[in-house]
N, C-alpha and C. Protein backbone atom coordinates (compact mmCIF):
# COMPACT_ATOMS: atom_id res chain seq x y z
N UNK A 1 -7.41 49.91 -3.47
CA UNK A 1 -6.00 50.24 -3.32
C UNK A 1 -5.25 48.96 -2.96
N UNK A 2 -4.10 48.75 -3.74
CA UNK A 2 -3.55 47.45 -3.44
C UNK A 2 -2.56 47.74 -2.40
N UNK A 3 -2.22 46.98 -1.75
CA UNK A 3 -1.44 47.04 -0.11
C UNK A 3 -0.09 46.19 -0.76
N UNK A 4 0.54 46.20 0.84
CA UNK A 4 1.99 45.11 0.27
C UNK A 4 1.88 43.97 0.07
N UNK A 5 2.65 42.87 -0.50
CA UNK A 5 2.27 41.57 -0.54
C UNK A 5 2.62 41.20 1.05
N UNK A 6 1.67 40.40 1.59
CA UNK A 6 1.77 38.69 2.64
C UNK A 6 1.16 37.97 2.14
N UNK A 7 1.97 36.77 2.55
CA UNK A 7 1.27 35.35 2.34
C UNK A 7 1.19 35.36 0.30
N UNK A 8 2.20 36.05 0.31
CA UNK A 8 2.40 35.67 -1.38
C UNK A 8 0.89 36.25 -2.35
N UNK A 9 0.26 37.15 -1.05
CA UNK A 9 -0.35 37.69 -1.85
C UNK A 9 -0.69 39.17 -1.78
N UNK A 10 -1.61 40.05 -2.93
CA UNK A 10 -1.60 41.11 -2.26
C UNK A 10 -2.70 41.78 -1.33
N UNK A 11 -2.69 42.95 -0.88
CA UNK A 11 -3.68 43.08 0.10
C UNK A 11 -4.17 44.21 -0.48
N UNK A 12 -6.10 44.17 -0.19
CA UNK A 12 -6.22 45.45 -0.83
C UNK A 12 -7.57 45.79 0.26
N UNK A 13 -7.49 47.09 0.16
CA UNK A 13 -8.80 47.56 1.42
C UNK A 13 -9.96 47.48 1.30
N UNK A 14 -10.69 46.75 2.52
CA UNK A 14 -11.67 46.23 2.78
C UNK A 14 -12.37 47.23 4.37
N UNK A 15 -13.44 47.80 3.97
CA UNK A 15 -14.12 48.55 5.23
C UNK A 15 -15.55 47.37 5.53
N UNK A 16 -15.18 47.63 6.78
CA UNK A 16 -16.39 47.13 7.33
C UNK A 16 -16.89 47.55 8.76
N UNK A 17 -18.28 47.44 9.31
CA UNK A 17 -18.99 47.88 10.10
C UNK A 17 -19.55 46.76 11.62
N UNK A 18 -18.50 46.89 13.00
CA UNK A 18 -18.50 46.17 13.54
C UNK A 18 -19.72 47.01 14.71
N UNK A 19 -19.96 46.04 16.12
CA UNK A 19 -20.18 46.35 16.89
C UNK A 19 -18.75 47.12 17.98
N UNK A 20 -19.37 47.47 18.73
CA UNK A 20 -18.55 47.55 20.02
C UNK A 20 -18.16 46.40 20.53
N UNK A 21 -18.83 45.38 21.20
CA UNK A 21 -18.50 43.94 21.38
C UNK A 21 -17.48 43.30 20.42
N UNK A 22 -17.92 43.21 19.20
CA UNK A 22 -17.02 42.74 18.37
C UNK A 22 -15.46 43.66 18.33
N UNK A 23 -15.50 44.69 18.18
CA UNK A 23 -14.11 45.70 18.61
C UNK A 23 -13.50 45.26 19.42
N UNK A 24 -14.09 45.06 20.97
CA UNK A 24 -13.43 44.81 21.83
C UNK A 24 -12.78 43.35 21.98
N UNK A 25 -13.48 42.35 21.69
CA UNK A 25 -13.28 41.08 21.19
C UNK A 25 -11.80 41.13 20.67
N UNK A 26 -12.01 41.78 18.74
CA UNK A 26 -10.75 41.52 18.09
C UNK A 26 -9.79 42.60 18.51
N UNK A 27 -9.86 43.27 19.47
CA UNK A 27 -8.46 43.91 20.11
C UNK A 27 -7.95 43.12 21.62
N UNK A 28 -8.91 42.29 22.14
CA UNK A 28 -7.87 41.03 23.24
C UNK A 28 -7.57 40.04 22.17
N UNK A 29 -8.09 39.77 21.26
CA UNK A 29 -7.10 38.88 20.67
C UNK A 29 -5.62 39.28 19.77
N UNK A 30 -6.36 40.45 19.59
CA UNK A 30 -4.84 41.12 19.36
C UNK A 30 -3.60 40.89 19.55
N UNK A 31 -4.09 41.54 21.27
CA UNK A 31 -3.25 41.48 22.34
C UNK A 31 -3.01 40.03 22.55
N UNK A 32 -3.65 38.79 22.75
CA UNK A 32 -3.28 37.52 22.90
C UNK A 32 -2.20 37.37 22.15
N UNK A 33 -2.53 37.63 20.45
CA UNK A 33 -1.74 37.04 19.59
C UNK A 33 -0.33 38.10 19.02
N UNK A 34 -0.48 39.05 19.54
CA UNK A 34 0.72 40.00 19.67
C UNK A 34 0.60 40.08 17.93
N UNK A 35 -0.51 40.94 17.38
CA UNK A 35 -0.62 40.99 15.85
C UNK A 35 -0.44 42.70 15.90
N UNK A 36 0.09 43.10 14.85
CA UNK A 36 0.18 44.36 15.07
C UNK A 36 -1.16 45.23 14.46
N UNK A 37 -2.18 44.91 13.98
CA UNK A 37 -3.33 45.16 13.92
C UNK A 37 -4.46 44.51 14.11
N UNK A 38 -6.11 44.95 13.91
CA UNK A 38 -7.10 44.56 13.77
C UNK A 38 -7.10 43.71 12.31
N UNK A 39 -6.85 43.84 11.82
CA UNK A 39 -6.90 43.02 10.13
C UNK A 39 -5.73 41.74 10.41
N UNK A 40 -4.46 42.26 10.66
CA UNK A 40 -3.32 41.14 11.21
C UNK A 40 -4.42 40.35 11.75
N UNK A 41 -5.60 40.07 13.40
CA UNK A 41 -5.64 39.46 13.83
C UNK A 41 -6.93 38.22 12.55
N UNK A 42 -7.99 39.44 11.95
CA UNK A 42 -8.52 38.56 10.89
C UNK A 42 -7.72 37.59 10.24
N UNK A 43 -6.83 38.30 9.33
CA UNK A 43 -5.77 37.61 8.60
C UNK A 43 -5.97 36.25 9.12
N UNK A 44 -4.95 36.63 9.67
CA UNK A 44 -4.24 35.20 10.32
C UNK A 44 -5.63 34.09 11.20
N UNK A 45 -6.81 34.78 11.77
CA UNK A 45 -7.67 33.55 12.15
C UNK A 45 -8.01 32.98 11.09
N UNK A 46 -8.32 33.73 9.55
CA UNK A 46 -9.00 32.91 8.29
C UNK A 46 -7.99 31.76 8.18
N UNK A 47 -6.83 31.98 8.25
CA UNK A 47 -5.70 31.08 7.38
C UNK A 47 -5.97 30.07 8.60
N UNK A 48 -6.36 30.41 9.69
CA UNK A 48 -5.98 28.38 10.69
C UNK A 48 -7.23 28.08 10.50
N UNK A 49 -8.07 28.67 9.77
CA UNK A 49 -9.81 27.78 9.51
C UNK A 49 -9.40 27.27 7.61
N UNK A 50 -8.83 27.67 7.63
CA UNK A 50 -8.79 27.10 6.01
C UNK A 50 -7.88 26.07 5.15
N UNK A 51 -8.12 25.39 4.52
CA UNK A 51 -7.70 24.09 4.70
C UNK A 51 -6.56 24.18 3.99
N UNK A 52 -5.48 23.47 4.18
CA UNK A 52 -4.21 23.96 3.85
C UNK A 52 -3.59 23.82 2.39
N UNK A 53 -4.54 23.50 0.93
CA UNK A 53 -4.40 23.39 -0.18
C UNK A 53 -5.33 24.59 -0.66
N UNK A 54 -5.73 25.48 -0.02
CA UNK A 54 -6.59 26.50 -0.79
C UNK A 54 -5.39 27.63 -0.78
C-alpha cells in the first residue's frame, strides 16, 4: 500500500517483529525527538546515517 509522499518520496508498509526492549527503546526516542510515530523515529535516524548524495 503506498502511503503519502516525505522526503520526495513515497511510503509504503513495512511490518516488522521487534522485542520489548527494542519497543521501549524506539518510543524514548520518540519522545526525545518529538516524532509523531514509531516509523517517524526510524525514518528520520536512517536519513542522519546516510550519506547525503544517496
Amino acid at each position: 500500500m503506498v502511503r503519502k509522499k516525505i522526503y520526495s518520496e513515497s511510503k509504503r508498509r513495512f511490518t516488522m517483529t521487534l522485542t520489548e526492549t527494542a519497543i521501549n527503546w524506539l518510543q524514548k526516542k520518540q519522545m526525545e525527538m518529538q516524532a509523531g510515530s514509531l516509523s517517524d523515529v526510524i525514518e528520520r535516524m536512517a536519513r542522519e546515517k546516510l550519506p547525503k548524495n544517496e
